[in-house]
PDB file of N, CA and C in Angstrom:
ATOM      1  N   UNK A   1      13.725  61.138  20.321  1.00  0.00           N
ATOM      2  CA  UNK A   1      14.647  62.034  20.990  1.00  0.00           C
ATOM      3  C   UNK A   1      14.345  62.029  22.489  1.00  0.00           C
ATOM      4  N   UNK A   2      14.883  62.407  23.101  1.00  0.00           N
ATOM      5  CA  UNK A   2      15.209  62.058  24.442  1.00  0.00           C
ATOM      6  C   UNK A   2      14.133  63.433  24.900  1.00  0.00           C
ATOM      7  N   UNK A   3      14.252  64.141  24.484  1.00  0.00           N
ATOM      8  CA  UNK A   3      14.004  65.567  25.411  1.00  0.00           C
ATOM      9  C   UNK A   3      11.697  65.238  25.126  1.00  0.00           C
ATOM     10  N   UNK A   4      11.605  64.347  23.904  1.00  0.00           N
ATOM     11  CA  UNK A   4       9.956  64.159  23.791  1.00  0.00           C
ATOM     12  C   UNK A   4       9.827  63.134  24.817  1.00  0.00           C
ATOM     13  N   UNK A   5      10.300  62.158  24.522  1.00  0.00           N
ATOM     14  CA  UNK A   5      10.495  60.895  25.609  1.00  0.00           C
ATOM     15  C   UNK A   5       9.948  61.706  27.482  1.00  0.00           C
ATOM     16  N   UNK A   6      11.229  62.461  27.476  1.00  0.00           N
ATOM     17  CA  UNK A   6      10.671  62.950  29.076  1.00  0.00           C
ATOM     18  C   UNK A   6       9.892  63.958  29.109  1.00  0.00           C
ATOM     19  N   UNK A   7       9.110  64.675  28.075  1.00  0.00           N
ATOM     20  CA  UNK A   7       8.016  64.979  28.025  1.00  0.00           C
ATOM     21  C   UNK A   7       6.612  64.032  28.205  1.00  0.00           C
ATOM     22  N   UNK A   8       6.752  63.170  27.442  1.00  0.00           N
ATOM     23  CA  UNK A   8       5.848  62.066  27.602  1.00  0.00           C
ATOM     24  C   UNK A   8       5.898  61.563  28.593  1.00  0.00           C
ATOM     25  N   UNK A   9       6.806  61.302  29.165  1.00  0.00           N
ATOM     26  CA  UNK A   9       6.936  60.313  31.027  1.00  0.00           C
ATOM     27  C   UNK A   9       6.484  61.215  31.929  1.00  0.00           C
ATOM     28  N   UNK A  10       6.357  62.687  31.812  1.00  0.00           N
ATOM     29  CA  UNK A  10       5.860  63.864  32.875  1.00  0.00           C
ATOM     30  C   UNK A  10       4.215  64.128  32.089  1.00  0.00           C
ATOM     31  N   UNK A  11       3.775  63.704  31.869  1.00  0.00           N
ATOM     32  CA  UNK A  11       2.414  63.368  30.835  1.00  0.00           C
ATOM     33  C   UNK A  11       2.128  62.791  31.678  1.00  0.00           C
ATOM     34  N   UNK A  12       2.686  61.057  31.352  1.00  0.00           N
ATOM     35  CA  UNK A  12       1.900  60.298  32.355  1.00  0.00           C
ATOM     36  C   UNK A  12       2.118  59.950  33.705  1.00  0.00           C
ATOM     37  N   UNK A  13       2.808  61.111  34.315  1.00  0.00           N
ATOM     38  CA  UNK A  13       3.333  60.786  35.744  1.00  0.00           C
ATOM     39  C   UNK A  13       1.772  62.058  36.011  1.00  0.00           C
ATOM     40  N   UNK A  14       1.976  63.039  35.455  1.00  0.00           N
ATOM     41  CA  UNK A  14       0.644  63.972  35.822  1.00  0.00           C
ATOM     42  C   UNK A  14      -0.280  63.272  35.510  1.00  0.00           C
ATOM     43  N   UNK A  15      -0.800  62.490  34.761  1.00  0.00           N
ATOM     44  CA  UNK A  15      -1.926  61.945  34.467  1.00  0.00           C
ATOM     45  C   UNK A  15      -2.105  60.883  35.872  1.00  0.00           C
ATOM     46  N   UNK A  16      -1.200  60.712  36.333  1.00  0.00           N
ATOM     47  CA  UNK A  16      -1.338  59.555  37.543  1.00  0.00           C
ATOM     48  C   UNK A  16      -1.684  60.585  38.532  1.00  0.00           C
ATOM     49  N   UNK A  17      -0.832  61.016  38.983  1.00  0.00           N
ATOM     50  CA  UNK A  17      -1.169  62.234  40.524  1.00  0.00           C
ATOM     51  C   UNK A  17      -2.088  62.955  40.309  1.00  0.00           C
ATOM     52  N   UNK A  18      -2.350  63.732  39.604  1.00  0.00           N
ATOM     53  CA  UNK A  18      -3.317  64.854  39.917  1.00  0.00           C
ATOM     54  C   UNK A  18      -4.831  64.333  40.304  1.00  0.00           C
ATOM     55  N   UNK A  19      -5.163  62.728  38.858  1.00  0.00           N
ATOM     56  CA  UNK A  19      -6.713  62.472  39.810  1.00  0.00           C
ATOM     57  C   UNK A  19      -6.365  61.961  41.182  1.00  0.00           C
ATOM     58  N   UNK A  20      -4.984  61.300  42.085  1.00  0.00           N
ATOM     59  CA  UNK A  20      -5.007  60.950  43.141  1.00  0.00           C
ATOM     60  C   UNK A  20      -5.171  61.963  43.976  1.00  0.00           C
ATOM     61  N   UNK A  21      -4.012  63.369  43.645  1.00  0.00           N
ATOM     62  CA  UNK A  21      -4.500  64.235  44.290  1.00  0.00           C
ATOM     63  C   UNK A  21      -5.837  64.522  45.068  1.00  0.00           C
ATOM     64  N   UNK A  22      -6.104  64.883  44.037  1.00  0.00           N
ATOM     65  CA  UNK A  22      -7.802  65.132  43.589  1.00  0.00           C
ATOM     66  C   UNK A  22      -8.568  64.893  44.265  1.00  0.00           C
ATOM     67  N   UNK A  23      -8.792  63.274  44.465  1.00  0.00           N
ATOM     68  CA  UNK A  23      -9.240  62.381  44.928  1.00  0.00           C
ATOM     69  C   UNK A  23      -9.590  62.717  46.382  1.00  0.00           C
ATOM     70  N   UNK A  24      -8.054  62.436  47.201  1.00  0.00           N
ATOM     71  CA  UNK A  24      -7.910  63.097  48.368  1.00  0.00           C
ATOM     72  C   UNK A  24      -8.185  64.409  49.147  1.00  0.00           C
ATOM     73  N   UNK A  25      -8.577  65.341  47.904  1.00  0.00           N
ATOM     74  CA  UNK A  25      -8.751  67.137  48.616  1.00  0.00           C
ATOM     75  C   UNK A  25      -7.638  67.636  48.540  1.00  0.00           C
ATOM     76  N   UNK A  26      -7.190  67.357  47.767  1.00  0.00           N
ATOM     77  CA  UNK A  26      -5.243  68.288  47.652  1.00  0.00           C
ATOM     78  C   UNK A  26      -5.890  68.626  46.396  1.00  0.00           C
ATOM     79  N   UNK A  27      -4.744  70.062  45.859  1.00  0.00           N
ATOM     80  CA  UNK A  27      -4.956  70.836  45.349  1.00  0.00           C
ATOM     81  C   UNK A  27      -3.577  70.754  44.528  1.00  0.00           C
ATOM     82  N   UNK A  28      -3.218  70.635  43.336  1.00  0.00           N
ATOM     83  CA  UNK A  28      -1.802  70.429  43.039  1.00  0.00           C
ATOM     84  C   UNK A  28      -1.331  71.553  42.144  1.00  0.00           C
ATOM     85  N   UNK A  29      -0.249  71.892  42.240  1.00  0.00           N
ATOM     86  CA  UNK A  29       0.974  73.339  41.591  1.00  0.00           C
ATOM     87  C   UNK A  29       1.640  72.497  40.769  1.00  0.00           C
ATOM     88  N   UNK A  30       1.273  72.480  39.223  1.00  0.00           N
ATOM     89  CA  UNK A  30       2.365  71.778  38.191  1.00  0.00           C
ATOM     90  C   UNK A  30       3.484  73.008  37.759  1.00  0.00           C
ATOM     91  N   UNK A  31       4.438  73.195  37.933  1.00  0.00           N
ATOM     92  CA  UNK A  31       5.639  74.298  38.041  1.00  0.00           C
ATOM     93  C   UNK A  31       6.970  73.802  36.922  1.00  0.00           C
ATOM     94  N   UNK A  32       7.598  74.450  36.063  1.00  0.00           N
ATOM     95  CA  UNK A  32       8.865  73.846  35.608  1.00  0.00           C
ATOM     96  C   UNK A  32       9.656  75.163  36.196  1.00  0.00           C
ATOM     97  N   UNK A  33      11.204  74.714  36.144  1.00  0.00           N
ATOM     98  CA  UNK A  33      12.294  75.731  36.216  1.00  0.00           C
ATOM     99  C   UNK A  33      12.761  76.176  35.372  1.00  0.00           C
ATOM    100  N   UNK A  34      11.877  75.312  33.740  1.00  0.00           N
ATOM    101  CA  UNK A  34      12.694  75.767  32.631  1.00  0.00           C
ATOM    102  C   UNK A  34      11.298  75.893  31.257  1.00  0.00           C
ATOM    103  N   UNK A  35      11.785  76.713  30.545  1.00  0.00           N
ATOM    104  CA  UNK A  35      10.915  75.870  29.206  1.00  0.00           C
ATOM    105  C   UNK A  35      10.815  75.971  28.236  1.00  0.00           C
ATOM    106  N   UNK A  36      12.284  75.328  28.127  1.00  0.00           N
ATOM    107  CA  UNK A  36      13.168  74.971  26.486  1.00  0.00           C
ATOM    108  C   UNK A  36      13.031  74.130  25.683  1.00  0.00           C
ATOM    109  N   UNK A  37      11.566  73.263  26.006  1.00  0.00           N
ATOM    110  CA  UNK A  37      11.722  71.786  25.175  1.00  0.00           C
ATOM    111  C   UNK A  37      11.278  72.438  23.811  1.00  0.00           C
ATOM    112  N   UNK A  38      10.752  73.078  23.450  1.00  0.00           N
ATOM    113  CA  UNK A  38      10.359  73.545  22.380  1.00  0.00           C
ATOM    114  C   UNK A  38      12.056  74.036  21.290  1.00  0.00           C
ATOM    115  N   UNK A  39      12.588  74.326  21.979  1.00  0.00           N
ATOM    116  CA  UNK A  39      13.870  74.901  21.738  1.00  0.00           C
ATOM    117  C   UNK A  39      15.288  74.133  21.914  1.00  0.00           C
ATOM    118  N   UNK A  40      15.050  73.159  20.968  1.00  0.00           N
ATOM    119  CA  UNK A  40      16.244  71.756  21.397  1.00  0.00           C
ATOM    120  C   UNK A  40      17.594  72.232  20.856  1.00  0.00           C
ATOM    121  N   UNK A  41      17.340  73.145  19.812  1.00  0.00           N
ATOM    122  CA  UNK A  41      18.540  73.472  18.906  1.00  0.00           C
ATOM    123  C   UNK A  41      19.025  75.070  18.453  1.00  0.00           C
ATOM    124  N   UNK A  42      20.138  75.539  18.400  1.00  0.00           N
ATOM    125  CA  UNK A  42      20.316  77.184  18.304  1.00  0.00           C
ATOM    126  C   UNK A  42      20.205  77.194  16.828  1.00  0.00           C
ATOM    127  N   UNK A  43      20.780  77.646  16.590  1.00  0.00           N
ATOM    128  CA  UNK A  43      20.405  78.558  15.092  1.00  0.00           C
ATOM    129  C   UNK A  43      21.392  77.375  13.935  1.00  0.00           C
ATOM    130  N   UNK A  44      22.447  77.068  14.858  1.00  0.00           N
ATOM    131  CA  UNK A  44      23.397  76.346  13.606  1.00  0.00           C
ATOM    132  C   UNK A  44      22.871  75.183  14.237  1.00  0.00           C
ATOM    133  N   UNK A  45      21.938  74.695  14.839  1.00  0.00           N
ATOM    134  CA  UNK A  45      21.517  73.284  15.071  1.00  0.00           C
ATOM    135  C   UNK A  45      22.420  72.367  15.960  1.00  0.00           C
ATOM    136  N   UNK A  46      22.754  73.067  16.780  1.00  0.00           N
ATOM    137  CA  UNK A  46      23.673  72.618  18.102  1.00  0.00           C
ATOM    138  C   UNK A  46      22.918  72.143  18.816  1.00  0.00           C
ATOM    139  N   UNK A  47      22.892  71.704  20.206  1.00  0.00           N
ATOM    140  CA  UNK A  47      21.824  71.955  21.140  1.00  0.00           C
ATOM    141  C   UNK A  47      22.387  72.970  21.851  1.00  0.00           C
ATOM    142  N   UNK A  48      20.420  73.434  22.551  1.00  0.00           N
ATOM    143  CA  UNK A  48      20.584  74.567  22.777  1.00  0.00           C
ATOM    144  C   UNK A  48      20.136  73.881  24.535  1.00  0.00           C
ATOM    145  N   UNK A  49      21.274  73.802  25.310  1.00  0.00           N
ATOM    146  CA  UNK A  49      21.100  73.770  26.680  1.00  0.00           C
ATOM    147  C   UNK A  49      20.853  74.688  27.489  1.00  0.00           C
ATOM    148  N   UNK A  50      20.976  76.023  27.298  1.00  0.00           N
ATOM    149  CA  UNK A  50      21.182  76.843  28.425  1.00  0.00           C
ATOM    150  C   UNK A  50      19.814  77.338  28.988  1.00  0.00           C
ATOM    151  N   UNK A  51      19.673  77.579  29.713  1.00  0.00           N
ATOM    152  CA  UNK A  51      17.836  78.196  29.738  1.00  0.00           C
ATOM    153  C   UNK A  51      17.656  79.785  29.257  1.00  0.00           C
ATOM    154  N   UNK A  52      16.231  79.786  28.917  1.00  0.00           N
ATOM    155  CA  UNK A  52      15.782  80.649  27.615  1.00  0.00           C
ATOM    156  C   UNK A  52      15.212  81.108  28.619  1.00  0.00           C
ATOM    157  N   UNK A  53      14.841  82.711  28.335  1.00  0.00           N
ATOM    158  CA  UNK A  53      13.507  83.160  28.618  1.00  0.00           C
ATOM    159  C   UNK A  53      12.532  83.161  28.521  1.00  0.00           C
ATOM    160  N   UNK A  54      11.854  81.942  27.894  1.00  0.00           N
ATOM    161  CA  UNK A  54      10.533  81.080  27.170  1.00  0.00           C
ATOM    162  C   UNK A  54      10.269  81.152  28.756  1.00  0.00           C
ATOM    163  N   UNK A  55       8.333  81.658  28.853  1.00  0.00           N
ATOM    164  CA  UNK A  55       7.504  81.637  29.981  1.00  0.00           C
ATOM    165  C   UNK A  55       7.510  80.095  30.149  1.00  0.00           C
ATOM    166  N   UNK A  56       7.548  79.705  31.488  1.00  0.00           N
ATOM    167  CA  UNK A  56       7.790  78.295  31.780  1.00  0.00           C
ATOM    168  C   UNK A  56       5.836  77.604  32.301  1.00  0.00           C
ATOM    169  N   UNK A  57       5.137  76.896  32.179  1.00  0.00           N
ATOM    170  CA  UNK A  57       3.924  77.015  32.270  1.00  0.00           C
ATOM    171  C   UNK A  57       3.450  76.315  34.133  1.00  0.00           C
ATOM    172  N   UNK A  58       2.822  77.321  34.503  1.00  0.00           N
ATOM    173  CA  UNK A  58       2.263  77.370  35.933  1.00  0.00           C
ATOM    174  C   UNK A  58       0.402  77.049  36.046  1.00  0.00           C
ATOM    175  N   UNK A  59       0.630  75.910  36.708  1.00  0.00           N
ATOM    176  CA  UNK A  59      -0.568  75.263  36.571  1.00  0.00           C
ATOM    177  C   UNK A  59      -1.294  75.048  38.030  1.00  0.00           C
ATOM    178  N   UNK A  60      -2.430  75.372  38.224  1.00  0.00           N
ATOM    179  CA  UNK A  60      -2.969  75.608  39.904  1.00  0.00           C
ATOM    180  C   UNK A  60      -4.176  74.377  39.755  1.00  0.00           C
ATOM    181  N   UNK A  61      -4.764  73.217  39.914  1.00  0.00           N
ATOM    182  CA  UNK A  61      -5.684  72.447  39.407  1.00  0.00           C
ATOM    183  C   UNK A  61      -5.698  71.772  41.392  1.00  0.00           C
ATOM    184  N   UNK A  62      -7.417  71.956  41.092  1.00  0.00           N
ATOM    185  CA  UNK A  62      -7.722  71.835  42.097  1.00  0.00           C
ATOM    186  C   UNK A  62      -9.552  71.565  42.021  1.00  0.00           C
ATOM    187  N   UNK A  63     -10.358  71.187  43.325  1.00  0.00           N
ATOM    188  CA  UNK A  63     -11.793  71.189  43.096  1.00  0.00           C
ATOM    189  C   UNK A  63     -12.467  72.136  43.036  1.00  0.00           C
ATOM    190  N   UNK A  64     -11.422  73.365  43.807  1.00  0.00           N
ATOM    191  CA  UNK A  64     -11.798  75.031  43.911  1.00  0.00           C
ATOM    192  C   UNK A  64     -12.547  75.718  42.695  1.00  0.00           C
ATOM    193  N   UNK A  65     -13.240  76.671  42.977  1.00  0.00           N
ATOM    194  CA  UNK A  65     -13.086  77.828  41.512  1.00  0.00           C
ATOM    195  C   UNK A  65     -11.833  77.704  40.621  1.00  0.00           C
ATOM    196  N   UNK A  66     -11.821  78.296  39.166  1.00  0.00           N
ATOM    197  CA  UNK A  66     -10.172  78.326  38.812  1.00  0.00           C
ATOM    198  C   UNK A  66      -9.795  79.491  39.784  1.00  0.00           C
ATOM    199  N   UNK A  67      -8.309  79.207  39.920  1.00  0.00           N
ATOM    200  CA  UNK A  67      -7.550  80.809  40.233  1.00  0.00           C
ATOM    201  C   UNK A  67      -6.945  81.546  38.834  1.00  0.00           C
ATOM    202  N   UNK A  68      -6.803  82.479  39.056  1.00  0.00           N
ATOM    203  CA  UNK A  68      -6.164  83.319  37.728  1.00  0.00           C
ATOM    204  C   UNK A  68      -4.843  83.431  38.811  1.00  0.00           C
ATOM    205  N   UNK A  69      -3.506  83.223  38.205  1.00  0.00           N
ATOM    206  CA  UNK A  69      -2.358  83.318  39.089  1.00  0.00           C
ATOM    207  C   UNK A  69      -1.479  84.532  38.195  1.00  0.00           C
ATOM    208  N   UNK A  70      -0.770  85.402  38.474  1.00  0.00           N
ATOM    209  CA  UNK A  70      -0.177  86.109  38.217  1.00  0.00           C
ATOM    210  C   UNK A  70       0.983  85.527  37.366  1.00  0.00           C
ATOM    211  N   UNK A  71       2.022  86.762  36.607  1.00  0.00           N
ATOM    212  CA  UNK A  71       3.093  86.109  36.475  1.00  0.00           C
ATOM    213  C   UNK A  71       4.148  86.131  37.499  1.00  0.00           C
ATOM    214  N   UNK A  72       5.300  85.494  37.810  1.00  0.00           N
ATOM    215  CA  UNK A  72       6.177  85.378  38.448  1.00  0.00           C
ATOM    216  C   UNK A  72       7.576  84.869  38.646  1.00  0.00           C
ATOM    217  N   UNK A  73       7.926  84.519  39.189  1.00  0.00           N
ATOM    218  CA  UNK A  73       9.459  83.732  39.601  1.00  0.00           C
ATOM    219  C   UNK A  73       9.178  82.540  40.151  1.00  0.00           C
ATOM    220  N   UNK A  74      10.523  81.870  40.095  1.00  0.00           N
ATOM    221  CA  UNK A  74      10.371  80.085  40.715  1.00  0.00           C
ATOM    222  C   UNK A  74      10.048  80.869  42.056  1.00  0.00           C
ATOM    223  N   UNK A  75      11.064  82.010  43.006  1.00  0.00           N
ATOM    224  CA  UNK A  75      11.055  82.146  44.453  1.00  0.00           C
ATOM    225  C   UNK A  75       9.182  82.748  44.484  1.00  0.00           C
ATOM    226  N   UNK A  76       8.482  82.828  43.847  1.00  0.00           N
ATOM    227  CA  UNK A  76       6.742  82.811  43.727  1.00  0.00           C
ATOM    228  C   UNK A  76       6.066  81.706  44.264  1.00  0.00           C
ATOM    229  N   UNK A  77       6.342  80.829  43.827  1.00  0.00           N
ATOM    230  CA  UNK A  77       6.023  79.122  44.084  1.00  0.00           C
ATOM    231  C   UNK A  77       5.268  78.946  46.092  1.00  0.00           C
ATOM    232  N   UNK A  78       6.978  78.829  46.543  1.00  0.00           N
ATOM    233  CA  UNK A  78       6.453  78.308  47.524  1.00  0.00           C
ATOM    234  C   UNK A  78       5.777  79.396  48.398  1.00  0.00           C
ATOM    235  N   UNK A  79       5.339  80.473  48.265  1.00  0.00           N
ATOM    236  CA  UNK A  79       4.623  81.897  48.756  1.00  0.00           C
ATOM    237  C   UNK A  79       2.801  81.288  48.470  1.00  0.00           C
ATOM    238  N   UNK A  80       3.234  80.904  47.398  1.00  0.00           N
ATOM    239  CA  UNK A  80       1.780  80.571  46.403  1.00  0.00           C
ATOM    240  C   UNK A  80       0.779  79.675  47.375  1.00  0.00           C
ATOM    241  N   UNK A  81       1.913  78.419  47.696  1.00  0.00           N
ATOM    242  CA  UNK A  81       1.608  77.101  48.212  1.00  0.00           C
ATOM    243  C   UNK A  81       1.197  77.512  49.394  1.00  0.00           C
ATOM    244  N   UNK A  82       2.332  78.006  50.320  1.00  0.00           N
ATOM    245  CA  UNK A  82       1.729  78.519  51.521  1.00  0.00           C
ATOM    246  C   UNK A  82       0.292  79.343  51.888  1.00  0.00           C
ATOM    247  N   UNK A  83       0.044  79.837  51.252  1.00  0.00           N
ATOM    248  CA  UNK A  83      -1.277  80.747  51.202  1.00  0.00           C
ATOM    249  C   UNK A  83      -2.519  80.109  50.960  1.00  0.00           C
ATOM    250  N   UNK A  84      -2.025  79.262  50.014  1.00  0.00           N
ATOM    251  CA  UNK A  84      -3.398  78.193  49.505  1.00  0.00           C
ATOM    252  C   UNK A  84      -3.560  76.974  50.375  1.00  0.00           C
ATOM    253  N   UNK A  85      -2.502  77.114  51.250  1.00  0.00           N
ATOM    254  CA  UNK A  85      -3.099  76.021  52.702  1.00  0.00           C
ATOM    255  C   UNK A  85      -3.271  77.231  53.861  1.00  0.00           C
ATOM    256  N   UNK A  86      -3.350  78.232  53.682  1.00  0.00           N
ATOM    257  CA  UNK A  86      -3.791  79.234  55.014  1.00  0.00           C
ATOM    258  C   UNK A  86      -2.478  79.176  55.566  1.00  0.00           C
ATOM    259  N   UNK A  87      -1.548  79.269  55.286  1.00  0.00           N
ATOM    260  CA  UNK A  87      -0.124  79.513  56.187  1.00  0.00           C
ATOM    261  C   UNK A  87       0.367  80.531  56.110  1.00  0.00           C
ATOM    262  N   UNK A  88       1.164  81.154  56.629  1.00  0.00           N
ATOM    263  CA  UNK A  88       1.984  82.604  56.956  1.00  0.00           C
ATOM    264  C   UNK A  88       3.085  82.673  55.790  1.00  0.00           C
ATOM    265  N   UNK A  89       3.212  83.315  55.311  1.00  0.00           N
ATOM    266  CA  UNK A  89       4.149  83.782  54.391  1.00  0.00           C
ATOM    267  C   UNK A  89       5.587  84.285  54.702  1.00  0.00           C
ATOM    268  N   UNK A  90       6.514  83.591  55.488  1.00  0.00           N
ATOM    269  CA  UNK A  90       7.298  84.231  56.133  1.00  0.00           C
ATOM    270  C   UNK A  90       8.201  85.388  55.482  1.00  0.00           C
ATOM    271  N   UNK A  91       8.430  86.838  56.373  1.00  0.00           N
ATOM    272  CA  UNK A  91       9.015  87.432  55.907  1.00  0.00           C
ATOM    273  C   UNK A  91      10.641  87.108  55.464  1.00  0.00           C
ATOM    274  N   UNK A  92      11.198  85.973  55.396  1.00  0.00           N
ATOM    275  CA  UNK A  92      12.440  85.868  54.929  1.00  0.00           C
ATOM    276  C   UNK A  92      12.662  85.130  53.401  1.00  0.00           C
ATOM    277  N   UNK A  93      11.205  84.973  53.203  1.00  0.00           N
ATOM    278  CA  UNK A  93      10.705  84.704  52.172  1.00  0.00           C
ATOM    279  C   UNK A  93      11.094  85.637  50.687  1.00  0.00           C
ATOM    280  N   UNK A  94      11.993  85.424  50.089  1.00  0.00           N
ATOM    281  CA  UNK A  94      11.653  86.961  48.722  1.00  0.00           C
ATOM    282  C   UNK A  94      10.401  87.039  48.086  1.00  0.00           C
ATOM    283  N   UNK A  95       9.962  85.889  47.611  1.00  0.00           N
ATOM    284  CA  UNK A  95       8.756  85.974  46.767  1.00  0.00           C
ATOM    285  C   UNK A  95       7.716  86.133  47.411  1.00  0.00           C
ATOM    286  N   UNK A  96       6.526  85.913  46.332  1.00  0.00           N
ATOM    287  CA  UNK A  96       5.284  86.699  46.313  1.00  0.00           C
ATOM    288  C   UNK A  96       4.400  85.605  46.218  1.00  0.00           C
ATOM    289  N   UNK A  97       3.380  85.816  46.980  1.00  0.00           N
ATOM    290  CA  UNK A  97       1.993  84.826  46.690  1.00  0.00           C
ATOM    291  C   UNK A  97       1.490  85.301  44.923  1.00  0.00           C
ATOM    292  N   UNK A  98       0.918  84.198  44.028  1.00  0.00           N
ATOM    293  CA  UNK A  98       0.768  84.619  42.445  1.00  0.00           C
ATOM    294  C   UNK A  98      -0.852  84.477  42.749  1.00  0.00           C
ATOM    295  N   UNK A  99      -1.267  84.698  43.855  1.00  0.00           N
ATOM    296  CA  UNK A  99      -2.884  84.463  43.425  1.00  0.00           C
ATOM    297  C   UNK A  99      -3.527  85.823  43.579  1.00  0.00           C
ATOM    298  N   UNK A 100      -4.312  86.277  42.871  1.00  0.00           N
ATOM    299  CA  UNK A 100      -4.821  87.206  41.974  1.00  0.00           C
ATOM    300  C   UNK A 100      -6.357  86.913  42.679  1.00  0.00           C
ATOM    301  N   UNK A 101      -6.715  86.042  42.452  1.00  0.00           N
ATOM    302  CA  UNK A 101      -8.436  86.211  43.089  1.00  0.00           C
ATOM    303  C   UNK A 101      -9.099  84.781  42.937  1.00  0.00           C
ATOM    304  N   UNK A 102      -9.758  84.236  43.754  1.00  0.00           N
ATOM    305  CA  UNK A 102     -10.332  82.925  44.122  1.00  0.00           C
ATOM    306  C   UNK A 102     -10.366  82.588  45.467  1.00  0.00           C
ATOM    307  N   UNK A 103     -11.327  81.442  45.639  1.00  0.00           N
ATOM    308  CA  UNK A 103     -11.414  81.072  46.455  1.00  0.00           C
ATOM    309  C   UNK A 103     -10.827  79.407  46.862  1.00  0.00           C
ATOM    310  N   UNK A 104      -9.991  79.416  48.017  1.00  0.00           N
ATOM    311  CA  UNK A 104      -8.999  78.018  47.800  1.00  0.00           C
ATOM    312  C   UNK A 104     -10.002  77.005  48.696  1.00  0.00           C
TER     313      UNK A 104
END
């Protein structure tokens, strides 16, 4: 099925970047907008396209301490990023930095 397939290709696309990341001193944010793969089909076995309220999984991997990150919104994300390179959070910004406690 198509929807394991591009599960598996985002497997090994993370399995490639993150040790490059890594490597380099970057710190990488694995983020989805959605997270329905679990949920291919509705009740009469249709597909089920629309997005769910299934928690979508937020991943902070880095050489740092772990962080414990809060829950949040996609507009969370780039608040997150900014902070964990020491940057300003601009107020036109809606969201919220998700870090909770660590050291970056």
């Amino acid at each position: 099925e198509a929807t394991v397939r591009a599960c598996e290709v985002v497997d090994q696309c993370v399995a490639r970047v993150v040790p490059a990341a890594l490597a380099q001193g970057y710190a990488v944010m694995i983020v989805s907008d959605h997270g329905n793969a679990d949920t291919m089909r509705d009740a009469q076995g249709r597909p089920h396209t629309a997005h769910s309220l299934a928690p979508v999984p937020c991943l902070w991997v880095s050489r740092q301490p772990p962080m414990m990150l809060q829950d949040g919104t996609l507009a969370d994300v780039a608040p997150t990023i900014l902070q964990a390179m020491g940057l300003p959070i601009p107020d036109s910004m809606q969201g919220r930095s998700l870090k909770l406690a660590a050291e970056y």
